[in-house]
PDB file of N, CA and C in Angstrom:
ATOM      1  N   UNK A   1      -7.461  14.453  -6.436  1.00  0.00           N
ATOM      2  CA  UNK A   1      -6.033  14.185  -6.372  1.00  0.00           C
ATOM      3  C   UNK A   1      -5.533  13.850  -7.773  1.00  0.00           C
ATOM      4  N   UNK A   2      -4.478  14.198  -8.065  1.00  0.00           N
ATOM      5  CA  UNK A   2      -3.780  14.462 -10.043  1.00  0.00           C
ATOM      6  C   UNK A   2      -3.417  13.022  -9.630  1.00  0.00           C
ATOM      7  N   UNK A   3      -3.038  11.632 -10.906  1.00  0.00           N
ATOM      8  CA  UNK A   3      -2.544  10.719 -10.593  1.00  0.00           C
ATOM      9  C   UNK A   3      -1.177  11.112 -10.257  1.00  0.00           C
ATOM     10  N   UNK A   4      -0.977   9.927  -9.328  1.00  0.00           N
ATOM     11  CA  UNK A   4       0.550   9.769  -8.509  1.00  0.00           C
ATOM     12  C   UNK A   4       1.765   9.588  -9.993  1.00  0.00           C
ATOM     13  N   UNK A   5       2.587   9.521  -9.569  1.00  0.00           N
ATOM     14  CA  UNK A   5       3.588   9.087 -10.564  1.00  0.00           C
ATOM     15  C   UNK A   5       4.141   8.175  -9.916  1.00  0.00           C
ATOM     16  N   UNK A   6       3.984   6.863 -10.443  1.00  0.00           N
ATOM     17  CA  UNK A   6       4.657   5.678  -9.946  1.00  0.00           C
ATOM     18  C   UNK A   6       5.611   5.144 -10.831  1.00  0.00           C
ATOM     19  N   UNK A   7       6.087   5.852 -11.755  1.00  0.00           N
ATOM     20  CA  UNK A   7       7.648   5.260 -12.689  1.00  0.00           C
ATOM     21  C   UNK A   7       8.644   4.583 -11.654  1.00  0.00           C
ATOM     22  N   UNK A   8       8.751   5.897 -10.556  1.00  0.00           N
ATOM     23  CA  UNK A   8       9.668   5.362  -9.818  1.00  0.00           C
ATOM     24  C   UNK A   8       9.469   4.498  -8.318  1.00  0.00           C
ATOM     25  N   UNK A   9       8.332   4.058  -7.982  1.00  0.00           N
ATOM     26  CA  UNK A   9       8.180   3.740  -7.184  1.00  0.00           C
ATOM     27  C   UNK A   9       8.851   2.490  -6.628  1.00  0.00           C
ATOM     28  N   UNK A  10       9.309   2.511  -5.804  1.00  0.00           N
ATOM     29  CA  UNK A  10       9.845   1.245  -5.241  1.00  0.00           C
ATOM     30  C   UNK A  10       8.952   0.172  -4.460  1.00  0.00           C
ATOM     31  N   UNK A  11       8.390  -0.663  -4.739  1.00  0.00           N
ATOM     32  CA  UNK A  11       7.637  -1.425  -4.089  1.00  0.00           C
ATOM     33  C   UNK A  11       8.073  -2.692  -2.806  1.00  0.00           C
ATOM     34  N   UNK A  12       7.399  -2.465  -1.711  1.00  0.00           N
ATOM     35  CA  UNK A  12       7.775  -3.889  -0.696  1.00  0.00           C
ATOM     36  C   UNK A  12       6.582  -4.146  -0.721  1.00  0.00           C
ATOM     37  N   UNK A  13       6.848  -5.640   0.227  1.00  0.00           N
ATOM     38  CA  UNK A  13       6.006  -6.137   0.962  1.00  0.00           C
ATOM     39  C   UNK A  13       5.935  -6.347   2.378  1.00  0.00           C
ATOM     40  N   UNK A  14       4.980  -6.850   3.541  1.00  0.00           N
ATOM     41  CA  UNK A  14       5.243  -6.656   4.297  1.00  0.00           C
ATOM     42  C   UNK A  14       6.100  -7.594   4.814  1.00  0.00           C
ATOM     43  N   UNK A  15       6.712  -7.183   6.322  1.00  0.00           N
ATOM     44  CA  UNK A  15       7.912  -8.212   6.354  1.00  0.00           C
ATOM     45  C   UNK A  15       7.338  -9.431   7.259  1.00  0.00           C
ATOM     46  N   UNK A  16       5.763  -9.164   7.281  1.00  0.00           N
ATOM     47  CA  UNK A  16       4.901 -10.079   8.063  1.00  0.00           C
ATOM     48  C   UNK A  16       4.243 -11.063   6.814  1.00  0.00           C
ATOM     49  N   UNK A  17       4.907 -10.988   5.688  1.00  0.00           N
ATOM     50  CA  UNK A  17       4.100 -11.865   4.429  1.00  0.00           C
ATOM     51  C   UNK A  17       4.845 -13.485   4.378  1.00  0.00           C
ATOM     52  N   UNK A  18       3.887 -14.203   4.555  1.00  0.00           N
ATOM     53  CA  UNK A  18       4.968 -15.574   4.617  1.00  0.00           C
ATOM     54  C   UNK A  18       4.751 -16.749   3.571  1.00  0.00           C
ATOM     55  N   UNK A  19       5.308 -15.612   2.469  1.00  0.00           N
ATOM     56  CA  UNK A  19       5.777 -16.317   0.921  1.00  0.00           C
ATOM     57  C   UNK A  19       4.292 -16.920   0.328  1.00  0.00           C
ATOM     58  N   UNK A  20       3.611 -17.161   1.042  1.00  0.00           N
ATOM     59  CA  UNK A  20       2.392 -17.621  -0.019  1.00  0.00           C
ATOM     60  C   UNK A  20       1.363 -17.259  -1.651  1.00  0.00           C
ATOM     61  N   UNK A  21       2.402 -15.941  -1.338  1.00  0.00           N
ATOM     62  CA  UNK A  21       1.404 -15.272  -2.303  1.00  0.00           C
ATOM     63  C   UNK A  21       0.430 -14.363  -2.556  1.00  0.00           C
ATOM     64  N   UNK A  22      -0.217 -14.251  -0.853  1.00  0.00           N
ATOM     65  CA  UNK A  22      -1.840 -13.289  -0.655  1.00  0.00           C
ATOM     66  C   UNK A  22      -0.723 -12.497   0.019  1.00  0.00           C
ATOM     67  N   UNK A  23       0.127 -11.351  -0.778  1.00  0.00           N
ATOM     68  CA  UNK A  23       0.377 -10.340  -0.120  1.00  0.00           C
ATOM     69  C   UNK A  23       0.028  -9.004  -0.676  1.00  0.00           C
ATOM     70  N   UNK A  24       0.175  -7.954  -0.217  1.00  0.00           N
ATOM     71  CA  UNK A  24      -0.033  -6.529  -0.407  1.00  0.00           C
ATOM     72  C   UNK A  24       1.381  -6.094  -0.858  1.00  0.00           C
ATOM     73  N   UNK A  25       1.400  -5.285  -1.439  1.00  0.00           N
ATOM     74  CA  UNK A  25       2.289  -4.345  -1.360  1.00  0.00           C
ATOM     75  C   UNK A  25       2.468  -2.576  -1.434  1.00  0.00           C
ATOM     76  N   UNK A  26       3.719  -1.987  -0.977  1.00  0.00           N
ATOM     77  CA  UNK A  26       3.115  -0.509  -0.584  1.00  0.00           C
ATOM     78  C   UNK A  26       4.701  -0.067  -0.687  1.00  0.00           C
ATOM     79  N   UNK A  27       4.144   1.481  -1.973  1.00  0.00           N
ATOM     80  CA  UNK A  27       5.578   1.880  -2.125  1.00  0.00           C
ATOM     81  C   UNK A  27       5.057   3.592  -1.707  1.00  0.00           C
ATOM     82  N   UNK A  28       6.273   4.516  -0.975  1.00  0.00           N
ATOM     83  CA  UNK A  28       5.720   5.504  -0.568  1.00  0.00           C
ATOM     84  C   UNK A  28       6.180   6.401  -1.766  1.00  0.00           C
ATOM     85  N   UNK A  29       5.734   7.112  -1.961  1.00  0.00           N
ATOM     86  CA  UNK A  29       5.884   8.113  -3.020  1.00  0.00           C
ATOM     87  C   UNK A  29       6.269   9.356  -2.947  1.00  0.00           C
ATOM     88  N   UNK A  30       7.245   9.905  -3.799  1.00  0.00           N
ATOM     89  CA  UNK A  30       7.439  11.022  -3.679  1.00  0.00           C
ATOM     90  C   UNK A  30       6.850  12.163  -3.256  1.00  0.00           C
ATOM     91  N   UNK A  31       5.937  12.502  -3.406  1.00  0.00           N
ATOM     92  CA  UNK A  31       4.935  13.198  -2.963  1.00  0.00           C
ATOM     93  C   UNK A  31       4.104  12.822  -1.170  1.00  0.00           C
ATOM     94  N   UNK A  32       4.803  12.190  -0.873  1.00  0.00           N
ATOM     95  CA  UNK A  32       4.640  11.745   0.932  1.00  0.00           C
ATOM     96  C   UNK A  32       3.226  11.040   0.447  1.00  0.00           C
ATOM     97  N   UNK A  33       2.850  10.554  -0.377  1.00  0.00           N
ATOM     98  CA  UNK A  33       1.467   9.868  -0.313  1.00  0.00           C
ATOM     99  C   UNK A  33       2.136   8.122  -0.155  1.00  0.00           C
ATOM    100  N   UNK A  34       0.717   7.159  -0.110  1.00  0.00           N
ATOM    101  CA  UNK A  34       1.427   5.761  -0.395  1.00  0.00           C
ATOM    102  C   UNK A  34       0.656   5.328  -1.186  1.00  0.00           C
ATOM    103  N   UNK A  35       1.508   4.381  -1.600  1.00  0.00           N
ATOM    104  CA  UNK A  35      -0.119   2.914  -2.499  1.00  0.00           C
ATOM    105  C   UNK A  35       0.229   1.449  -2.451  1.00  0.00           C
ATOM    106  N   UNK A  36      -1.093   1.250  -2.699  1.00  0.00           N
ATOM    107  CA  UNK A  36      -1.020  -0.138  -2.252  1.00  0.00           C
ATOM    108  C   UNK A  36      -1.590  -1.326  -2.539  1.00  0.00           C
ATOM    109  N   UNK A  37      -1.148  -2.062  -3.227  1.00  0.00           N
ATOM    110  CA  UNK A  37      -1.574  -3.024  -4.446  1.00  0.00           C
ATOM    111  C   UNK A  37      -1.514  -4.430  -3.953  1.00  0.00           C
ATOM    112  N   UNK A  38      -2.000  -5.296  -4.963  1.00  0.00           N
ATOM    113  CA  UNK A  38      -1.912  -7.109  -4.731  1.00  0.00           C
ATOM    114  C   UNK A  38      -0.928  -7.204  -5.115  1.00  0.00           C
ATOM    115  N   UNK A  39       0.195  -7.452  -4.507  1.00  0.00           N
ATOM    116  CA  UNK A  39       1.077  -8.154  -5.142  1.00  0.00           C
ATOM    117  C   UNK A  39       0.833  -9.351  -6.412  1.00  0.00           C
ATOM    118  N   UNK A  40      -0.003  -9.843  -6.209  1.00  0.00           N
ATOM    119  CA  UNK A  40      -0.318 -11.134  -7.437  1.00  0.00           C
ATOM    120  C   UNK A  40      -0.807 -10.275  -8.413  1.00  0.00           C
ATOM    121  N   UNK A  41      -1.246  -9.627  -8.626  1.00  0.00           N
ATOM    122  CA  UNK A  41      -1.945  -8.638  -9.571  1.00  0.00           C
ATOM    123  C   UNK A  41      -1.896  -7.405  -9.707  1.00  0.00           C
ATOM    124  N   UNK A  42      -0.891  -6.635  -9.588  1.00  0.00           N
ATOM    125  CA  UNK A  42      -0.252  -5.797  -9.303  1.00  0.00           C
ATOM    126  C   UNK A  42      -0.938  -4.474 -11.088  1.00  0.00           C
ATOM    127  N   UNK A  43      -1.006  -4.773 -12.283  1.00  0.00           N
ATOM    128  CA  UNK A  43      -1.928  -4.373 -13.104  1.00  0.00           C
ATOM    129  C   UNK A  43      -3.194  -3.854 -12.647  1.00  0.00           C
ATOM    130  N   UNK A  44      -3.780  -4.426 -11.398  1.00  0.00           N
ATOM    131  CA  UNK A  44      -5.280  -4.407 -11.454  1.00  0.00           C
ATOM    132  C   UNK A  44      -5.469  -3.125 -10.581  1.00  0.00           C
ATOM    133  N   UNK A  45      -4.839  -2.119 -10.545  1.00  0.00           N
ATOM    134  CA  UNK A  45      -5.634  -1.067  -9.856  1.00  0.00           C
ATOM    135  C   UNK A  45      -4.531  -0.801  -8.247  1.00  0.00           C
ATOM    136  N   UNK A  46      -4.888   0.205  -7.720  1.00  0.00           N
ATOM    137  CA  UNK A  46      -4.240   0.249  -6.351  1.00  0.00           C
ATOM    138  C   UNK A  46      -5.045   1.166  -5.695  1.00  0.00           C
ATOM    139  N   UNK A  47      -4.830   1.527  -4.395  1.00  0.00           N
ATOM    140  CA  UNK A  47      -5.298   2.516  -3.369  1.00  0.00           C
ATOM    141  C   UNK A  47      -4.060   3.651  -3.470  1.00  0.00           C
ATOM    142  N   UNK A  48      -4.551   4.597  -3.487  1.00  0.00           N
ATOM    143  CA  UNK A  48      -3.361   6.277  -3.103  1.00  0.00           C
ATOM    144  C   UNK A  48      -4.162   6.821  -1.560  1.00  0.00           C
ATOM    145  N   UNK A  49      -3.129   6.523  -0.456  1.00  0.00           N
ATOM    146  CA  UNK A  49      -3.374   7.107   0.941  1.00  0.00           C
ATOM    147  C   UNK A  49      -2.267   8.152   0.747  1.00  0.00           C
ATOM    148  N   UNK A  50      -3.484   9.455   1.040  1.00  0.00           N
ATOM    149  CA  UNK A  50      -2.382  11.079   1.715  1.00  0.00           C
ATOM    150  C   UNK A  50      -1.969   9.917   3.327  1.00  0.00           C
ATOM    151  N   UNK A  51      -1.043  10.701   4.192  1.00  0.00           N
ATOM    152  CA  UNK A  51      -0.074  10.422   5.042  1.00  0.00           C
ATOM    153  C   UNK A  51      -1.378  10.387   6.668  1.00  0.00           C
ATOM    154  N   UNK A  52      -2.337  11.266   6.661  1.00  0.00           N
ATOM    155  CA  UNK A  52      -3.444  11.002   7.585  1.00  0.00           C
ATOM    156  C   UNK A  52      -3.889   9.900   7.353  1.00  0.00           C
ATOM    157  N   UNK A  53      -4.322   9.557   6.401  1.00  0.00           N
ATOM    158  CA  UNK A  53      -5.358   8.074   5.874  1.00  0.00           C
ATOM    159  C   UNK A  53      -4.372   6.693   6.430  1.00  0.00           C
ATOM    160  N   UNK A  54      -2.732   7.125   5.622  1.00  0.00           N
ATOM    161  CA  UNK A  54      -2.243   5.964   6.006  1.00  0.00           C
ATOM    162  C   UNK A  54      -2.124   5.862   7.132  1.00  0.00           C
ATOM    163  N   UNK A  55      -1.954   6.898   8.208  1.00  0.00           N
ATOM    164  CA  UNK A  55      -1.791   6.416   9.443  1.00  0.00           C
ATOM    165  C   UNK A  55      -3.238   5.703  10.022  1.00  0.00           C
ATOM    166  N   UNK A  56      -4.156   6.245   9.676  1.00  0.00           N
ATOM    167  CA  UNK A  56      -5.204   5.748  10.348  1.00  0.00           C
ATOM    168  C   UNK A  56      -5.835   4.440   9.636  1.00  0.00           C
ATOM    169  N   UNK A  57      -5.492   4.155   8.333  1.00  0.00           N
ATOM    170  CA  UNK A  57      -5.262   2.539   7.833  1.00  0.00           C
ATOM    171  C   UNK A  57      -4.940   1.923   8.962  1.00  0.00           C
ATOM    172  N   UNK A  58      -3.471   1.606   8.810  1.00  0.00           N
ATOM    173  CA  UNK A  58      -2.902   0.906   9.308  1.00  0.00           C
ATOM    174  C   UNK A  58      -3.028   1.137  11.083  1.00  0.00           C
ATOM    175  N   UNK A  59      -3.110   2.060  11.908  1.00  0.00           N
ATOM    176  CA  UNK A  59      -4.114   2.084  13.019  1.00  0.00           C
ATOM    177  C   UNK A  59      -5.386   0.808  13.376  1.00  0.00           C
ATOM    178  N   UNK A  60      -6.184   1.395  12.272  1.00  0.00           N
ATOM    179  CA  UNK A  60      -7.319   0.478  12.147  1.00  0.00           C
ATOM    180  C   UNK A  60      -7.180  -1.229  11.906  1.00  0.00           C
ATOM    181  N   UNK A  61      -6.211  -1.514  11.608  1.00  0.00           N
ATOM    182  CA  UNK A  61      -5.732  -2.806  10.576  1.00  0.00           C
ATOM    183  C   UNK A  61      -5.047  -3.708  12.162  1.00  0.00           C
ATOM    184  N   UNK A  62      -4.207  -2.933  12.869  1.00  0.00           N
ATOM    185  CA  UNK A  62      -3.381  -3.118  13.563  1.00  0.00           C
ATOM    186  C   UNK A  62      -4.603  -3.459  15.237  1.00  0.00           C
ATOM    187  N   UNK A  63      -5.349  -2.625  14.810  1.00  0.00           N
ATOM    188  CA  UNK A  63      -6.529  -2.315  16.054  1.00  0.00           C
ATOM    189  C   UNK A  63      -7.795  -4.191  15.823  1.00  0.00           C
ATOM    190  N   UNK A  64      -7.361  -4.341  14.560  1.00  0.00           N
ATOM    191  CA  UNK A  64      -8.573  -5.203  14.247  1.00  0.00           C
ATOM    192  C   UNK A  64      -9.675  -4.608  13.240  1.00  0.00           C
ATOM    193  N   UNK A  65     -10.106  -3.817  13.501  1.00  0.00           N
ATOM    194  CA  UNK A  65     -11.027  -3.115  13.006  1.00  0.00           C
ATOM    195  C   UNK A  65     -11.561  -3.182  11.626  1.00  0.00           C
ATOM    196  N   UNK A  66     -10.136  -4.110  10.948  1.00  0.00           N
ATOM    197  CA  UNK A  66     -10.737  -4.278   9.568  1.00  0.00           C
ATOM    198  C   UNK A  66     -10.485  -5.484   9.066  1.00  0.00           C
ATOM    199  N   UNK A  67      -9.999  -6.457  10.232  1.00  0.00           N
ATOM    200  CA  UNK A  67      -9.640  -7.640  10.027  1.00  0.00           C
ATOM    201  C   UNK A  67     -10.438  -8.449   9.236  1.00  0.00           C
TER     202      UNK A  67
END
């Protein structure tokens, strides 16, 4: 996969994050892919999910499975 272009990415968090700090964040990208970073550390690297992966992330996440 070529790197993403994240100039423009718009970043959230989830709307389940309750201000502490240990959150994620995930901006979708032009290219229908997503990513998804520490919010606290947002420099240190991220994940790039094609649109299968993310669904089955968050599937899995939602299921327990990776709790």
């Amino acid at each position: 996969m070529d790197a993403a272009d994240l100039s423009r990415a718009t970043w959230r968090k989830s709307t389940y994050s309750n201000g502490g700090g240990e959150c994620v964040e995930v901006a979708d990208l032009e290219d229908g892919t997503r990513a998804l970073r520490d919010s606290k550390k947002p420099g240190n690297g991220m994940l790039i999910f094609g649109s299968e992966a993310w669904t089955s992330f968050v599937a899995e996440i939602k299921s327990g499975q990776l709790g």
